[in-house]
C-alpha atoms as a PDB file:
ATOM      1  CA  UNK A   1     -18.139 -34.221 -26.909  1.00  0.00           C
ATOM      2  CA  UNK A   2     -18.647 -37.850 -26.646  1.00  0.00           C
ATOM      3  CA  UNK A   3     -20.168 -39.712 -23.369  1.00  0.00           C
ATOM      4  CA  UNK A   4     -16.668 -40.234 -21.729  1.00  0.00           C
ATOM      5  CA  UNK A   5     -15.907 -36.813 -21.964  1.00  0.00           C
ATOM      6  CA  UNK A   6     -18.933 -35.684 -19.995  1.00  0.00           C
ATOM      7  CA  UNK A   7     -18.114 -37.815 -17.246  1.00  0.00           C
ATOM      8  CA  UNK A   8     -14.358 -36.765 -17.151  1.00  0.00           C
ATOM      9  CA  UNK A   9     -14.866 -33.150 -16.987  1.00  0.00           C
ATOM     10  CA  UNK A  10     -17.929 -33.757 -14.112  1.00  0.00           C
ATOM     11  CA  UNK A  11     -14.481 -35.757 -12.610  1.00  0.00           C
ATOM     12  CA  UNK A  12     -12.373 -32.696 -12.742  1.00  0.00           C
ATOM     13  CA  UNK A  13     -14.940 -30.496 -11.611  1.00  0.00           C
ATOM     14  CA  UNK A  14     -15.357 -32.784  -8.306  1.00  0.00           C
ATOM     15  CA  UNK A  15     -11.252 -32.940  -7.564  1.00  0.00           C
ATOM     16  CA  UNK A  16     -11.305 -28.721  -8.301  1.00  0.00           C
ATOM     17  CA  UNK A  17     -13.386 -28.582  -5.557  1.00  0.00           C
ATOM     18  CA  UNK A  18     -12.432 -31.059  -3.481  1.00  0.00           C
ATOM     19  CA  UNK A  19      -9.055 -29.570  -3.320  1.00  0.00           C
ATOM     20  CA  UNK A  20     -10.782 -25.933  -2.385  1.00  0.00           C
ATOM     21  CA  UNK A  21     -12.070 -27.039  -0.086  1.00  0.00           C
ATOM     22  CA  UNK A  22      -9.540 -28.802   1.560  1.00  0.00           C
ATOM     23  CA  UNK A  23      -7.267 -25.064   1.492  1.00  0.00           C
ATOM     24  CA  UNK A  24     -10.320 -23.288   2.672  1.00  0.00           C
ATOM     25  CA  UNK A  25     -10.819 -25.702   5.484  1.00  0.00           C
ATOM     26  CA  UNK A  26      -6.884 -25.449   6.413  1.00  0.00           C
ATOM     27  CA  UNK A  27      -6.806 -21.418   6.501  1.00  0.00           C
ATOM     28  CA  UNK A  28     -10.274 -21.341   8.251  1.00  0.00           C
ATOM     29  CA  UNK A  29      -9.707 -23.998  11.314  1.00  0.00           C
ATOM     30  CA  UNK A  30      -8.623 -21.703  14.383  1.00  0.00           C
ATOM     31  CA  UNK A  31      -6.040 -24.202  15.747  1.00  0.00           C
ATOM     32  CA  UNK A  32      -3.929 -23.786  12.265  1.00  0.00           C
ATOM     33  CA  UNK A  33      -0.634 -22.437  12.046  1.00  0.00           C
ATOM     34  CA  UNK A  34      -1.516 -21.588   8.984  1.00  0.00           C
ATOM     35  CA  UNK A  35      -4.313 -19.133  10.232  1.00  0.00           C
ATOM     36  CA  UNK A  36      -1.524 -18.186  12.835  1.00  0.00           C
ATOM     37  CA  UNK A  37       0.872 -16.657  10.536  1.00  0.00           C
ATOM     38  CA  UNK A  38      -1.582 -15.020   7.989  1.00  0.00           C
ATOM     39  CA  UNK A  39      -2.819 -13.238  11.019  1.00  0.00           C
ATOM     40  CA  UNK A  40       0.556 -12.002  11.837  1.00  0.00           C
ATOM     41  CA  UNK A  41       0.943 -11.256   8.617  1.00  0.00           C
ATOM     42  CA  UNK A  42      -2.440  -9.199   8.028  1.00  0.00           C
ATOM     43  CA  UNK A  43      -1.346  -7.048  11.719  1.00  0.00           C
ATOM     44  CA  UNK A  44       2.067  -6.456  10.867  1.00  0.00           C
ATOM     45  CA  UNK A  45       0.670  -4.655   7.348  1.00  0.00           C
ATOM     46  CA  UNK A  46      -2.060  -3.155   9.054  1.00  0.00           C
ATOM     47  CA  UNK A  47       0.680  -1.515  11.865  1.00  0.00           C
ATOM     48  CA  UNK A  48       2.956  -0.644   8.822  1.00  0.00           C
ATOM     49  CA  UNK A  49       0.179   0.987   6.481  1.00  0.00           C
ATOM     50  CA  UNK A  50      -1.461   2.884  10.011  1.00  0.00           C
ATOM     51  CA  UNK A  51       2.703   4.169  10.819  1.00  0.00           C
ATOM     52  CA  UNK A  52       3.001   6.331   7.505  1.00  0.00           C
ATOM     53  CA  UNK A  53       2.670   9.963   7.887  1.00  0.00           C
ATOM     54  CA  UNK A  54      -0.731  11.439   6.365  1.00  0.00           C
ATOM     55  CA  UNK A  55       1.844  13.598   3.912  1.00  0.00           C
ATOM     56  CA  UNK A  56       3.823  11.008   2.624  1.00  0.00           C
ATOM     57  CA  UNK A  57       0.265   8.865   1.182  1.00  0.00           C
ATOM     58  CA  UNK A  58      -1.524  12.610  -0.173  1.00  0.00           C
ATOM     59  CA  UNK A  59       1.694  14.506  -1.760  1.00  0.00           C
ATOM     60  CA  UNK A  60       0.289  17.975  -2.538  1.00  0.00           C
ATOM     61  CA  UNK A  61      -0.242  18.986  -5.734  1.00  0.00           C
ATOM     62  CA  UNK A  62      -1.145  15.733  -7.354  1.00  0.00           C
END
């Protein structure tokens, strides 16, 4: 790997997290709409998973 290199992939390393950072910070603020809708989205699966009958997840005999 020659000098350049080293300095390129440190480069790509810094925009990889940059950019993670930047989502994390956007699904994390409160205010987001983002955060809004992936909370609907976790209760609405949560309501649907808690709604199906104990027989229909554990048929008998396996």
């Amino acid at each position: 790997m020659n000098r350049v290199e080293r300095g390129q992939a440190t480069a790509e390393y810094a925009v990889g997290v940059l950019g993670a950072v930047t989502i994390a910070t956007v699904l994390i603020h409160p205010d987001s709409p983002v955060v809004e809708a992936l909370h609907a989205w976790i209760e609405d699966y949560v309501r649907r998973v808690l709604t199906i009958p104990l027989p229909d997840l554990f048929r008998w005999p396996w």
